[in-house]
Structures are given as C-alpha cells and as structure tokens.
N, C-alpha and C. Protein backbone atom coordinates (compact mmCIF):
# COMPACT_ATOMS: atom_id res chain seq x y z
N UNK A 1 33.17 28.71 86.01
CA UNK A 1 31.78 29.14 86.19
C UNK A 1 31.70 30.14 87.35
N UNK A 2 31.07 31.02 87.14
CA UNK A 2 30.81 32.05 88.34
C UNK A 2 30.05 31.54 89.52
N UNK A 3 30.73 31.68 90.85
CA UNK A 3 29.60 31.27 92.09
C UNK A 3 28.61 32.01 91.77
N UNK A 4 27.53 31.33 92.09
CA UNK A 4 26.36 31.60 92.81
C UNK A 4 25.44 32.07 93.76
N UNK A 5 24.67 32.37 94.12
CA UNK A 5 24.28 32.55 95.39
C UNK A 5 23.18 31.81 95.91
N UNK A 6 22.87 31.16 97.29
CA UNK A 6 22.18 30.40 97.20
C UNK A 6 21.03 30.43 96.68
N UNK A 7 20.42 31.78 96.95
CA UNK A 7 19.07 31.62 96.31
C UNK A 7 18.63 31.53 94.74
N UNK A 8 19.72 31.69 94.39
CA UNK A 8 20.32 31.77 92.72
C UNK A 8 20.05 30.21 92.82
N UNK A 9 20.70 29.66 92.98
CA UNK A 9 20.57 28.05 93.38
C UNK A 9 18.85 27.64 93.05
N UNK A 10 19.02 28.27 94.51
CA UNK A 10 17.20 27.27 95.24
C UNK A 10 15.99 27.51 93.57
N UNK A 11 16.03 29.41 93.21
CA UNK A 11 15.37 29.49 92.10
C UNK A 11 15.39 28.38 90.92
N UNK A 12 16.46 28.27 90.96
CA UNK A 12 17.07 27.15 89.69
C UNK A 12 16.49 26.12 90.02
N UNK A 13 16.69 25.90 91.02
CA UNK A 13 16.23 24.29 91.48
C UNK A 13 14.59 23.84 91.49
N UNK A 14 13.96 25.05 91.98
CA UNK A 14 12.27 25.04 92.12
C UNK A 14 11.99 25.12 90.70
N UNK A 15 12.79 25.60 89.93
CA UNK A 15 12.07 26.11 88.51
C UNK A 15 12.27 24.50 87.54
N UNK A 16 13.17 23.33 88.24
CA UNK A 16 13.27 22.30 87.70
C UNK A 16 12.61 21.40 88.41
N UNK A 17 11.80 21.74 89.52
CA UNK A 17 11.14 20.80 90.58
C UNK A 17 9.66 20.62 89.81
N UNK A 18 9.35 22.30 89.66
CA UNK A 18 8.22 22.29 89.17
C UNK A 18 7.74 21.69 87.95
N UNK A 19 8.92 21.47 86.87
CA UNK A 19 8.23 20.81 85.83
C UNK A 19 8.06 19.09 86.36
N UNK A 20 8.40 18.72 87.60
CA UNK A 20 7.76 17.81 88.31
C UNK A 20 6.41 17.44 88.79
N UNK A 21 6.01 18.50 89.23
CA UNK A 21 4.77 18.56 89.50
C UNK A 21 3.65 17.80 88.95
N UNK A 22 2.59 17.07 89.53
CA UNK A 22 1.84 16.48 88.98
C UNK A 22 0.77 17.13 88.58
N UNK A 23 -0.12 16.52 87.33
CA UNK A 23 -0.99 17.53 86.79
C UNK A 23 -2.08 17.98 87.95
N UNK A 24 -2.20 16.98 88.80
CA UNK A 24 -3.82 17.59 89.77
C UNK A 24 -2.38 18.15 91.03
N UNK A 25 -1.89 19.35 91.41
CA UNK A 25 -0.97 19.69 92.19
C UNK A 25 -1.41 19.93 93.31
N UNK A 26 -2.39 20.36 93.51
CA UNK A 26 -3.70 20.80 94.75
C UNK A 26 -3.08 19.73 95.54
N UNK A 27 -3.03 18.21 95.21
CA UNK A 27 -3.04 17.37 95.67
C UNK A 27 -1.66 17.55 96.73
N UNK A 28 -1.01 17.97 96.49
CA UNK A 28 0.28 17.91 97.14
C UNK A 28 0.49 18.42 98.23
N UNK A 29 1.60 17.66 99.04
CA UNK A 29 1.15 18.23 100.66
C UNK A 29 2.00 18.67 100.84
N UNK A 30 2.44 19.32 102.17
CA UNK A 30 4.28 19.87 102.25
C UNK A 30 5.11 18.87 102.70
N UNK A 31 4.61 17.57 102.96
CA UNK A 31 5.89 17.03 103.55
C UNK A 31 5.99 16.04 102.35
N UNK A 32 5.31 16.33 101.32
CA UNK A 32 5.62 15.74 99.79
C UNK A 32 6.88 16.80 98.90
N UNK A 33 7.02 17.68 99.42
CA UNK A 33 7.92 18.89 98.78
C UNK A 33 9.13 18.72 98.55
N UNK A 34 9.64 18.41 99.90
CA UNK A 34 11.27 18.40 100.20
C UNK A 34 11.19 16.76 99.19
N UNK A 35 9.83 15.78 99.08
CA UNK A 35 10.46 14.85 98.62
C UNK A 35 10.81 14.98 97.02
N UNK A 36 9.80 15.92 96.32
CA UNK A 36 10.01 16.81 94.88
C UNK A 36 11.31 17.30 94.55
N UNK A 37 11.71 17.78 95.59
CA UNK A 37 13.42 18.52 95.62
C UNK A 37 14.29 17.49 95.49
N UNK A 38 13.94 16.74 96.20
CA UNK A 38 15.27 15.57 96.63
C UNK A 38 15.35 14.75 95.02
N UNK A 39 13.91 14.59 94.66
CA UNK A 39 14.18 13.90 93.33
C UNK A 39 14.26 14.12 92.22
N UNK A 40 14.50 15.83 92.20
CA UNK A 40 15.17 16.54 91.25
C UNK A 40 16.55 16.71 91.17
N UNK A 41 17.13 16.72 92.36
CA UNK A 41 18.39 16.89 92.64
C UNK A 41 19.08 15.08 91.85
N UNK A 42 18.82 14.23 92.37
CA UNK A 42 18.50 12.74 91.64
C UNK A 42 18.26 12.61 90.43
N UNK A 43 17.89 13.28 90.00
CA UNK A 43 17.36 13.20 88.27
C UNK A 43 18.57 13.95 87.79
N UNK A 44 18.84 15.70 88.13
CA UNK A 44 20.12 16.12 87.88
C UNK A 44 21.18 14.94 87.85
N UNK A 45 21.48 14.43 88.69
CA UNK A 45 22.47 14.00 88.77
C UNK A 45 23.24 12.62 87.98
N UNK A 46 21.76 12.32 87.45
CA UNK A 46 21.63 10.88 86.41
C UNK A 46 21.98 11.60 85.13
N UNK A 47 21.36 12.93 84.64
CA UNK A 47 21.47 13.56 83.75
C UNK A 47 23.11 14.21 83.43
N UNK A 48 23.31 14.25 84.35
CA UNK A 48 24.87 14.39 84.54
C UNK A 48 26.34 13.46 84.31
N UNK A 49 25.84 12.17 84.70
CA UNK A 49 26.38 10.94 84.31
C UNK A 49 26.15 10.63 82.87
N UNK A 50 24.64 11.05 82.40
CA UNK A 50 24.47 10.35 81.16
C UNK A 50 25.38 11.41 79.96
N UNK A 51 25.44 12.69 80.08
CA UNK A 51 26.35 13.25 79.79
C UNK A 51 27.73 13.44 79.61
N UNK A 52 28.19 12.74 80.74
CA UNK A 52 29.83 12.55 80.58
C UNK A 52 29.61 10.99 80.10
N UNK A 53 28.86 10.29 79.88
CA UNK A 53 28.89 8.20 78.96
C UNK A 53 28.79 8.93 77.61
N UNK A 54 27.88 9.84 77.41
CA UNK A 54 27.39 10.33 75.69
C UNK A 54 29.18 10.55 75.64
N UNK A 55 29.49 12.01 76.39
CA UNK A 55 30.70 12.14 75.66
C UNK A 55 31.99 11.46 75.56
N UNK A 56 32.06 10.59 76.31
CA UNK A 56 33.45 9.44 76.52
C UNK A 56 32.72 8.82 75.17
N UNK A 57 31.42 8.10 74.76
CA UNK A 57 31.64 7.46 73.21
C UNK A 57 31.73 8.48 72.47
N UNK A 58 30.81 9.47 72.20
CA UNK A 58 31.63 10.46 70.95
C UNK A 58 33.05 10.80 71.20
N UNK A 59 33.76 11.02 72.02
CA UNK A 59 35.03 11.20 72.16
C UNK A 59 36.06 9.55 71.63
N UNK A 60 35.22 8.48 71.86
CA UNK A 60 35.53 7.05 71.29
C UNK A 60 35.98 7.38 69.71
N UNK A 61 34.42 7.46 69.49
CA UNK A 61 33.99 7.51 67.98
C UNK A 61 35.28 8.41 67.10
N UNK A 62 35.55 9.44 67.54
CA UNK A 62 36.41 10.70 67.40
C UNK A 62 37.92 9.61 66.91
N UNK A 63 38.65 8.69 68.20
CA UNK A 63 39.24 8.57 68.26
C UNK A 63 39.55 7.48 67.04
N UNK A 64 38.24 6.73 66.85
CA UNK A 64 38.40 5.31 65.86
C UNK A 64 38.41 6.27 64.49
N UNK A 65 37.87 6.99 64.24
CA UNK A 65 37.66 8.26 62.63
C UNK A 65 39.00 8.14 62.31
N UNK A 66 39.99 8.89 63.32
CA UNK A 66 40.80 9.38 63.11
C UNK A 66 42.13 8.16 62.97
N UNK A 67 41.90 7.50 63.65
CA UNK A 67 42.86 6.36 63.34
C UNK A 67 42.35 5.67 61.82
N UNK A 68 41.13 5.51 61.48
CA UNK A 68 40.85 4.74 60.19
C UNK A 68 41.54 5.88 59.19
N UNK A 69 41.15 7.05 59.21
CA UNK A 69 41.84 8.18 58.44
C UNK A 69 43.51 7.96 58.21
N UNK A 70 43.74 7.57 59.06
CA UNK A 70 45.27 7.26 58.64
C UNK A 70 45.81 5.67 58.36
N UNK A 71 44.82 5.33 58.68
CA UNK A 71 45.03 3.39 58.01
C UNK A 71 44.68 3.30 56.93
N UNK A 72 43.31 3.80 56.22
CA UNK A 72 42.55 2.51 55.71
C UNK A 72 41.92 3.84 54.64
N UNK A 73 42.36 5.17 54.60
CA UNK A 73 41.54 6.31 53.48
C UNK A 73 42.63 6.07 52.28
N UNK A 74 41.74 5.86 51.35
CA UNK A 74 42.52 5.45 50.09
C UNK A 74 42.77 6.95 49.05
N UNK A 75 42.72 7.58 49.60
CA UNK A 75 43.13 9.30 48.99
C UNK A 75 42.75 10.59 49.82
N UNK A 76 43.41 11.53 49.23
CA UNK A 76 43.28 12.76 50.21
C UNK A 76 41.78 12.94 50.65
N UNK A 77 40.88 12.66 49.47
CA UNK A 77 39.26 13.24 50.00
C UNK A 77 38.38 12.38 50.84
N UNK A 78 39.24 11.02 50.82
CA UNK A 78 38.18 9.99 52.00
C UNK A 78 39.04 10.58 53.19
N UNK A 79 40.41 10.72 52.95
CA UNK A 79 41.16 11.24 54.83
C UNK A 79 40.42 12.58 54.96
N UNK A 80 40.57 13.48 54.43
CA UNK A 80 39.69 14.79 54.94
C UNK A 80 37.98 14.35 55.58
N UNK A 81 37.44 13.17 54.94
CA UNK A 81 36.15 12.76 55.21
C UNK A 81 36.33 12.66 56.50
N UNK A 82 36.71 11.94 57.13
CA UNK A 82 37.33 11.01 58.32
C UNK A 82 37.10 12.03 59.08
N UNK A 83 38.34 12.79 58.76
CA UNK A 83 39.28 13.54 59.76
C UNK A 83 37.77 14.74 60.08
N UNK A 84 36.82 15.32 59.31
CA UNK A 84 35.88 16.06 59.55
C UNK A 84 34.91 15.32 60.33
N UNK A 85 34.78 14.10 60.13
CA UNK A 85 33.48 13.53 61.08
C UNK A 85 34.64 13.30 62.73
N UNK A 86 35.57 13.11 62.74
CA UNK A 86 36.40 13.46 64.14
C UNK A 86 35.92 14.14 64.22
N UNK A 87 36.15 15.71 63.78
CA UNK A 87 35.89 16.99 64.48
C UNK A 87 34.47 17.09 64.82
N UNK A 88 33.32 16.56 64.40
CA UNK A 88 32.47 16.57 64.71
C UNK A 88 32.00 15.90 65.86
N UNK A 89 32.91 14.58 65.95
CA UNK A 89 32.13 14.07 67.49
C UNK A 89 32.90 14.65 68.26
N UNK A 90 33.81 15.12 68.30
CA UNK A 90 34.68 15.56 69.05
C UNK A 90 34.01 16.91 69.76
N UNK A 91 33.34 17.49 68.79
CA UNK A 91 32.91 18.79 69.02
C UNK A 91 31.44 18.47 69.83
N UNK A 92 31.02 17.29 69.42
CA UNK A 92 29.98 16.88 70.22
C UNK A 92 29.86 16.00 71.64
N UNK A 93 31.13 15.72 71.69
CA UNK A 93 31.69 15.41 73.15
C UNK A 93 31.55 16.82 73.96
N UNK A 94 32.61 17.67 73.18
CA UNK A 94 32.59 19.39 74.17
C UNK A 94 31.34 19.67 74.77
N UNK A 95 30.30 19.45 73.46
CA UNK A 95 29.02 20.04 74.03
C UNK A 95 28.25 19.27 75.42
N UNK A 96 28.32 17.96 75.08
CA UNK A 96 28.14 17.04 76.20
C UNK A 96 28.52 17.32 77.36
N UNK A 97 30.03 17.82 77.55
CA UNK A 97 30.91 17.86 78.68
C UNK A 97 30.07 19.34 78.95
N UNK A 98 30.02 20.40 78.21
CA UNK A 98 29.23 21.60 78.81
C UNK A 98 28.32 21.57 79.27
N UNK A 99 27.38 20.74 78.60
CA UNK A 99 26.18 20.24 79.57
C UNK A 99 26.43 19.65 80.78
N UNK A 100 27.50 18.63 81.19
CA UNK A 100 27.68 17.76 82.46
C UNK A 100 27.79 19.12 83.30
N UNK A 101 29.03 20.04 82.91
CA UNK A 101 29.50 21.13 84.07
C UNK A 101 28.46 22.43 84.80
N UNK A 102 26.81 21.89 83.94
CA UNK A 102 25.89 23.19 84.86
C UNK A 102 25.56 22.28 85.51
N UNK A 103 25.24 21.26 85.89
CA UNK A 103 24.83 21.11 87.07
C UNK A 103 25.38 20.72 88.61
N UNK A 104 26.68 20.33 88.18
CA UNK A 104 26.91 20.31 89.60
C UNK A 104 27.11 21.09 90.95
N UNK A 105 27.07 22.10 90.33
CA UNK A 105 27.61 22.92 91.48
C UNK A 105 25.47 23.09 91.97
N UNK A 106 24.69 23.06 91.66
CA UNK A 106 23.62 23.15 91.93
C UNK A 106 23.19 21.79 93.05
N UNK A 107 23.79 20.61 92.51
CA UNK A 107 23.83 19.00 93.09
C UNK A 107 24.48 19.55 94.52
N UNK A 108 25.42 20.13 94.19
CA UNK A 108 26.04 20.47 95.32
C UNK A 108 25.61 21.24 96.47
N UNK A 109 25.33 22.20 96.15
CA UNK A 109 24.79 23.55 96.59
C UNK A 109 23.44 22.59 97.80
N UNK A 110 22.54 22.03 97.00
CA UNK A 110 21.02 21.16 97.24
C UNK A 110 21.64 20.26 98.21
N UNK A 111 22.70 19.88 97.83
CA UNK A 111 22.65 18.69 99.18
C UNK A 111 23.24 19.47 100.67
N UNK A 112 24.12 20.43 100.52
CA UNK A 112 25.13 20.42 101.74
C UNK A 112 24.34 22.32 102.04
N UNK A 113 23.89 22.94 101.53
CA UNK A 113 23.04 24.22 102.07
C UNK A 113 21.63 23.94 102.20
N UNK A 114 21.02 23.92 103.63
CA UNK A 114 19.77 24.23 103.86
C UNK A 114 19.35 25.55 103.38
N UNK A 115 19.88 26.78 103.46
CA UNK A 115 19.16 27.26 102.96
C UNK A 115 18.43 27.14 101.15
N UNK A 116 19.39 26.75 100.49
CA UNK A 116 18.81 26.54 98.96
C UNK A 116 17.84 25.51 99.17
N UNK A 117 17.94 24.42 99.83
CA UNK A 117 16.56 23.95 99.84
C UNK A 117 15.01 24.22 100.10
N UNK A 118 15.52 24.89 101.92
CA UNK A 118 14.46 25.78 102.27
C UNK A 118 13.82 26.31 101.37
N UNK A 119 14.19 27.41 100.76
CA UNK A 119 14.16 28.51 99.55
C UNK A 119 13.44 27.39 97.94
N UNK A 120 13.73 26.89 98.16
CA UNK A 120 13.40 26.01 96.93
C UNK A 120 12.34 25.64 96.92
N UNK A 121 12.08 24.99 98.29
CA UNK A 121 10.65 24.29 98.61
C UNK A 121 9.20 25.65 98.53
N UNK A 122 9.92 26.55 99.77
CA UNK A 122 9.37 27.68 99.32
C UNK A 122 8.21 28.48 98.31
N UNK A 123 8.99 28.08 97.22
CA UNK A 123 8.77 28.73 96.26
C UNK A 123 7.95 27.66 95.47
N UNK A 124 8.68 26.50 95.57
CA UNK A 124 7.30 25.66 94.79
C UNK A 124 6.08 25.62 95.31
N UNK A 125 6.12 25.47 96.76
CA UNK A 125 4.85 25.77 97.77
C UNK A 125 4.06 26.98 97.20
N UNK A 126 4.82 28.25 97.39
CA UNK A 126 3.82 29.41 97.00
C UNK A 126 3.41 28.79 95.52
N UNK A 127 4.08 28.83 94.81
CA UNK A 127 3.57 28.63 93.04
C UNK A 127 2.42 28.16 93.61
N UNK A 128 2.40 26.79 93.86
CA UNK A 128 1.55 25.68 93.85
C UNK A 128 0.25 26.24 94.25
N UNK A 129 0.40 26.91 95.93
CA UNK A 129 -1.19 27.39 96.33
C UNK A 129 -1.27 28.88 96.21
N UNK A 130 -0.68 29.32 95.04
CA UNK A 130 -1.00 30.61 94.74
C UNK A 130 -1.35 31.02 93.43
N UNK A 131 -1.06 29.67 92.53
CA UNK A 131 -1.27 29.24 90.85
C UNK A 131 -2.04 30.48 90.49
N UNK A 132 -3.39 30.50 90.66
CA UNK A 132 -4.54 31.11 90.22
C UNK A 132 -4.35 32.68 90.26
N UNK A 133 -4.08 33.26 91.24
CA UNK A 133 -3.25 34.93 91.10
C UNK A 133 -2.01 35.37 90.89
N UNK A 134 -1.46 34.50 90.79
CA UNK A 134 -0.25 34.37 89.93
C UNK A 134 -0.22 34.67 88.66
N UNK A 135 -0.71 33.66 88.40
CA UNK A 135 -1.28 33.43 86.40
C UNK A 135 -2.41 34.80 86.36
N UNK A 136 -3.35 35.09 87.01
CA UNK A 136 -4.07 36.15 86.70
C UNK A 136 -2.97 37.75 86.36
N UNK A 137 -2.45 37.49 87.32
CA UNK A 137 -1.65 38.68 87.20
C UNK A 137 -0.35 38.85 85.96
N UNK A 138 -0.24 37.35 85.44
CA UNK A 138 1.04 37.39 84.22
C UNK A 138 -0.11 37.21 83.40
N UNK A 139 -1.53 36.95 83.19
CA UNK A 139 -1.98 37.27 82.14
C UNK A 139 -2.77 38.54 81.52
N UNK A 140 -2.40 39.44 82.75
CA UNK A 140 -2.92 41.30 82.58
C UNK A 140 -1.65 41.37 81.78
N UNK A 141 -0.66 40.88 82.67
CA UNK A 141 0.46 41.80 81.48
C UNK A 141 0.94 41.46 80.18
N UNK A 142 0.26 40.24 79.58
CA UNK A 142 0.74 39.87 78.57
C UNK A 142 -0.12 40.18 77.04
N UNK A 143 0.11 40.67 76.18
CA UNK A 143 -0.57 41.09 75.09
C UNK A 143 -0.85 40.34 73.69
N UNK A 144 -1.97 40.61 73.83
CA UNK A 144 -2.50 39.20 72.66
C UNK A 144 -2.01 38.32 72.93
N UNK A 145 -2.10 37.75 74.60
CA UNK A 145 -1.07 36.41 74.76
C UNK A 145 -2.13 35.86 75.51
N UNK A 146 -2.27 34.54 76.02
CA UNK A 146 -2.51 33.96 77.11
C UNK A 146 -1.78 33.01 77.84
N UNK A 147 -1.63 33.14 78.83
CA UNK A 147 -0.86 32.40 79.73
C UNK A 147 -1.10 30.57 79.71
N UNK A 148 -2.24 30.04 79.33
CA UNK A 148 -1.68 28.43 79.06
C UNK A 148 -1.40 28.35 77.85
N UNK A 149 -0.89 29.64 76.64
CA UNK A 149 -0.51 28.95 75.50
C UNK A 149 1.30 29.04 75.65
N UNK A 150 1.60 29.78 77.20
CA UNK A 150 2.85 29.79 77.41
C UNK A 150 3.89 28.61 77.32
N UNK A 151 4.90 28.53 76.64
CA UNK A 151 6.20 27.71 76.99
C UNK A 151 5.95 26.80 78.18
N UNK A 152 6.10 26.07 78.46
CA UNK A 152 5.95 25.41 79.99
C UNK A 152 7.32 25.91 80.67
N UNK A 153 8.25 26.11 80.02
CA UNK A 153 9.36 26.59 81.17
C UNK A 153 9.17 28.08 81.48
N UNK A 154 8.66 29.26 80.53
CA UNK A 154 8.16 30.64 80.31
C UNK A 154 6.96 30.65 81.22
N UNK A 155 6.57 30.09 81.23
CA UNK A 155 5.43 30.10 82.53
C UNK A 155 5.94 29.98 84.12
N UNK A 156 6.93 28.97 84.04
CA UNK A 156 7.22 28.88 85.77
C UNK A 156 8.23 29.54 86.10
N UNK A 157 9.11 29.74 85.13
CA UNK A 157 10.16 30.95 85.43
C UNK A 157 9.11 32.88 85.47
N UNK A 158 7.92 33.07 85.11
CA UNK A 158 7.43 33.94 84.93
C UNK A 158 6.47 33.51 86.49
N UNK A 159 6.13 32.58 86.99
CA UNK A 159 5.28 32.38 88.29
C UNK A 159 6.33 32.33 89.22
N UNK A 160 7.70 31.66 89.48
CA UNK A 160 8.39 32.23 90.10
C UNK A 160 8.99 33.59 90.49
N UNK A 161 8.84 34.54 89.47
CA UNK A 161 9.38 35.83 89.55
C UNK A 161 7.73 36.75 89.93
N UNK A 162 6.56 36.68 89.89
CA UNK A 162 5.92 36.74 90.10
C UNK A 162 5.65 36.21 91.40
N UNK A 163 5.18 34.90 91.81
CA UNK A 163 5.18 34.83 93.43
C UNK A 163 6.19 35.55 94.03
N UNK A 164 7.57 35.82 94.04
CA UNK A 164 8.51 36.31 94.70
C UNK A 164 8.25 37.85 94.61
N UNK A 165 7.65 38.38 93.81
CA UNK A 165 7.26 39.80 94.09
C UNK A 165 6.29 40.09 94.11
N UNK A 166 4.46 39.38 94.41
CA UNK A 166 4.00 39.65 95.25
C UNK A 166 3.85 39.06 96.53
N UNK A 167 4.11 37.74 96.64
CA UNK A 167 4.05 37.23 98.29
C UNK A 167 5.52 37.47 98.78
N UNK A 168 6.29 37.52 98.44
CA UNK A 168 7.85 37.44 99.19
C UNK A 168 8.04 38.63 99.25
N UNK A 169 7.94 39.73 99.19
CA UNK A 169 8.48 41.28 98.91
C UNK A 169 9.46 41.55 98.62
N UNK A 170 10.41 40.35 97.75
CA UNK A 170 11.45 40.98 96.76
C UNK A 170 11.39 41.88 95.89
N UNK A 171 12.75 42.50 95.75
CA UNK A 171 12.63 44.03 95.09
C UNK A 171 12.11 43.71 93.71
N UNK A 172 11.49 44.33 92.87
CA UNK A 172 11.03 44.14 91.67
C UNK A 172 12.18 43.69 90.42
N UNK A 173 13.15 44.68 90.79
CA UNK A 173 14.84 44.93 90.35
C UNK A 173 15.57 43.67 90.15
N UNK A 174 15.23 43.50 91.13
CA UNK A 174 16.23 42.13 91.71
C UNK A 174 14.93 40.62 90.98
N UNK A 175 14.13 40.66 91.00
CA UNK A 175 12.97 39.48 90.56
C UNK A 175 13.27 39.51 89.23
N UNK A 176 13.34 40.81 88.36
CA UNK A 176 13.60 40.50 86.90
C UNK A 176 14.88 40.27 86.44
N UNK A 177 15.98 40.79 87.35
CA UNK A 177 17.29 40.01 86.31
C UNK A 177 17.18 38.94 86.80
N UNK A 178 16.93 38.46 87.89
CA UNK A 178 17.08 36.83 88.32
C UNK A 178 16.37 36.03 87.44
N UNK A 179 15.26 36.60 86.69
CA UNK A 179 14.08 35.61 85.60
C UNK A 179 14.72 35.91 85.02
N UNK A 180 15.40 36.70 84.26
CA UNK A 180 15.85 36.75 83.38
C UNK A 180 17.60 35.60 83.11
N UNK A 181 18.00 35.97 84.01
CA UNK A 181 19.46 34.96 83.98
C UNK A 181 18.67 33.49 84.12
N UNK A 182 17.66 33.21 84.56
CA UNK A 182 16.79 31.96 84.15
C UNK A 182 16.65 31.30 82.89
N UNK A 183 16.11 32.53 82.42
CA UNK A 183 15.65 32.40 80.93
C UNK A 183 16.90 31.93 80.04
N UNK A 184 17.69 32.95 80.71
CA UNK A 184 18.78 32.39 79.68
C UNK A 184 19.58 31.10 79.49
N UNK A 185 19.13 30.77 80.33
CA UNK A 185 20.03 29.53 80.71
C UNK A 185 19.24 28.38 80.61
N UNK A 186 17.49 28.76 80.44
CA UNK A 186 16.45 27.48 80.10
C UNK A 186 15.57 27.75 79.43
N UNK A 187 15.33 29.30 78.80
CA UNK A 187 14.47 29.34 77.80
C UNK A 187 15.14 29.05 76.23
N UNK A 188 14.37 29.72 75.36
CA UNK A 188 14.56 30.14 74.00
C UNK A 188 15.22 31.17 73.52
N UNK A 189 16.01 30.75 72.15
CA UNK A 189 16.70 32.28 72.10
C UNK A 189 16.33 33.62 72.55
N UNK A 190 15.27 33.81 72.00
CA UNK A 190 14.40 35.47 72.68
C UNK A 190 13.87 35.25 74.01
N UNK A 191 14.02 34.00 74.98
CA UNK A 191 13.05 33.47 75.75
C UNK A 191 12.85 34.55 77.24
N UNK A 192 14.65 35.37 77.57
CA UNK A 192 14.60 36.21 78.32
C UNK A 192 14.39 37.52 77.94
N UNK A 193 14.23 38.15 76.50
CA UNK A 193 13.84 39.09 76.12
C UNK A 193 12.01 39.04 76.53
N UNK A 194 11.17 38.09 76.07
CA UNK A 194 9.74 37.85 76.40
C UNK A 194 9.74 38.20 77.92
N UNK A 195 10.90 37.39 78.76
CA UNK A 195 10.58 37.51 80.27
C UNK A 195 10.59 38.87 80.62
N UNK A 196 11.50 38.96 80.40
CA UNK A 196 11.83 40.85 80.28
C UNK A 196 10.73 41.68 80.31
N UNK A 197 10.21 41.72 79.22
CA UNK A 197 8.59 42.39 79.42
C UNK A 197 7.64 42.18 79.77
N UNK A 198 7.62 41.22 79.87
CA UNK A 198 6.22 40.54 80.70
C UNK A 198 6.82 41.27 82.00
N UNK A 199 7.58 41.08 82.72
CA UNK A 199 7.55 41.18 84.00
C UNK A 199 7.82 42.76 83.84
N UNK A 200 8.65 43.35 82.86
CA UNK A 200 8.00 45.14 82.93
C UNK A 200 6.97 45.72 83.43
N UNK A 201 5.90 44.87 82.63
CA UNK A 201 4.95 45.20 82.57
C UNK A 201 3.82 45.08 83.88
N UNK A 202 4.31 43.76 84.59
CA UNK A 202 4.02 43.94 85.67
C UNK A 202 4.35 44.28 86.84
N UNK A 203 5.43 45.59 86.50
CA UNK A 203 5.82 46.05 87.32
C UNK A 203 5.13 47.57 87.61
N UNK A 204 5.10 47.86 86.21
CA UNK A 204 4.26 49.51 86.14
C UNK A 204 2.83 49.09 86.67
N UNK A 205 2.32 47.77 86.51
CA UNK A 205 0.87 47.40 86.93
C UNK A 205 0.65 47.99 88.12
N UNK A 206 2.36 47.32 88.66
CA UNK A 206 1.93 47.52 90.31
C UNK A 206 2.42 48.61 90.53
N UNK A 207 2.71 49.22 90.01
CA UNK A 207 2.98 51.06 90.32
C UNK A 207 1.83 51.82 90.08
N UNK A 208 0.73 51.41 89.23
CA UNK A 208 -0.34 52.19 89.23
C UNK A 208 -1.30 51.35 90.25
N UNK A 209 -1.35 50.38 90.61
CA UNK A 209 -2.48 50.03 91.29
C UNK A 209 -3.12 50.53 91.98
C-alpha cells in the first residue's frame, strides 16, 4: 500500500467520524470530538478483526470443499462442483483479507500522530458549525440536484473538501484530488467522477465571485 500523508489520514478519518455524528449535531461540544475520533478509530479496529474471523472461516470452508472433493465426489461433475465452491470461498477470504489491510495503517497513523488527529477533529468541528454554508455553497453547484437527496458519504466527502477550501485556505488543486482519492475508496462506481464536478464547479464559482 502506498504511504500516506498525515492529513491524507486525518481526512479519511473525519470523513468516517462524521457518519458518527448524531442527528441534532449542534449539540456537540469540542471536548466531545477527540471522544468521536477515538471511537472511530475503535470501531475501525473491530471491523478489522471481524474481517480477518470472516476470512479464516471462508478460508475453513475452502479447505473442508476441497477435501470432500477428493473423498466423498462420486464423479468428475460433483468434484468440479466442490472444487468451484473452494474457489469461491477462497476468493472470498481474499476479499475479506483486502478489506482487513485498509485500515490499519489509518489505526495506526490515529493513535501514535497528533497531528492526524488534530487535523481530524478539525475538520469535523468546522463541518459541524459551518453545515449551513457549506451545503449552501455545494448546492449552487450542483444541477438539478439537491444536496439532502445526496449519498450520505457524497455529501461529507463534498463538505469536507468544501470546508477545507473555504475556511482552511487549501489550494483548490489540492481539495479536489484529495475528494476525489476519497471517493474512490468510499464512494460509488462514478462516485469520484460526481465529486469531480461538483467541486469544479465550485471552483469557477469562486473565481467569478
């Protein structure tokens, strides 16, 4: 996996904090924040375990197929049966195990760098008390769209890249591939193509303003 950078990190991390968030968020204070972070990082990390148990039994399952395939298949087309549902859990172990290997280095990153936390909290903070011009401003740029019929993850990956370029004064440049390598990694197939323009678009906004 390619390092990271922390703030590569912290983004990642706020953008999984936030689907934490409780519905009345107003409510939230800052020394409730770092506790949002901490129990995302906690949740990662359960999610991570439960991932490598899924794939040790499909990798089980894999192993019992393939032994009955050679005991107990009473002709070539029940052993080919067998031997194909192996490959299948087997192949569904891999996927499991791919899933276990994104998060740690993030688990990691969250516990032993202050700055990715800092940065993390950050950013959920702005979202949080900046919601309302945030969302005003991703819903100028969006066409025949409105912003609460958004994705719930297309929304906070689009308010993160948004707070960070108007309250943070990150480069515009730099705000859209970062939503975008987001997207890819937690939206929908087209999910970073959508991000893509949306945030185009509010970029020329702010060139004519």
């Amino acid at each position: 996996m390619q390092d990271r950078k922390p703030q590569q990190i912290a983004r990642e991390l706020a953008l999984l904090s936030l689907s934490q968030l409780p519905i009345n968020a107003k409510k939230i204070t800052e020394e409730h924040l770092p506790k949002l972070v901490l129990a995302t990082v906690r949740t990662l990390r359960s999610e991570v375990q439960d991932s490598l148990d899924n794939a040790a039994a499909e990798l089980q399952r894999s192993s019992d197929r393939l032994l009955t395939s050679e005991t107990r298949a009473s002709d070539l087309n029940s052993a080919r049966t067998m031997l194909k549902e192996a490959i299948e859990c087997t192949q569904t172990a891999i996927n499991q195990l791919g899933a276990a290997v994104e998060f740690p280095e993030l688990i990691q990153l969250a516990n032993q760098d202050r700055e990715v936390g800092r940065y993390a909290i950050q950013i959920v903070k702005l979202v949080n008390e900046e919601r309302v011009a945030i969302d005003e401003r991703i819903g100028s740029a969006l066409v025949d769209w409105q912003v609460t019929r958004l994705a719930q993850i297309d929304k906070d990956i689009l308010r993160i890249a948004v707070g960070e370029m108007l309250f943070l004064g990150l480069p515009d440049s730099v705000v859209v591939n970062e939503a975008v390598l987001l997207a890819k990694r937690y939206s929908g197939d087209d999910g970073h193509r959508f991000i893509n323009g949306v945030l185009r678009r509010v970029t020329e906004q702010k060139k004519t303003a």
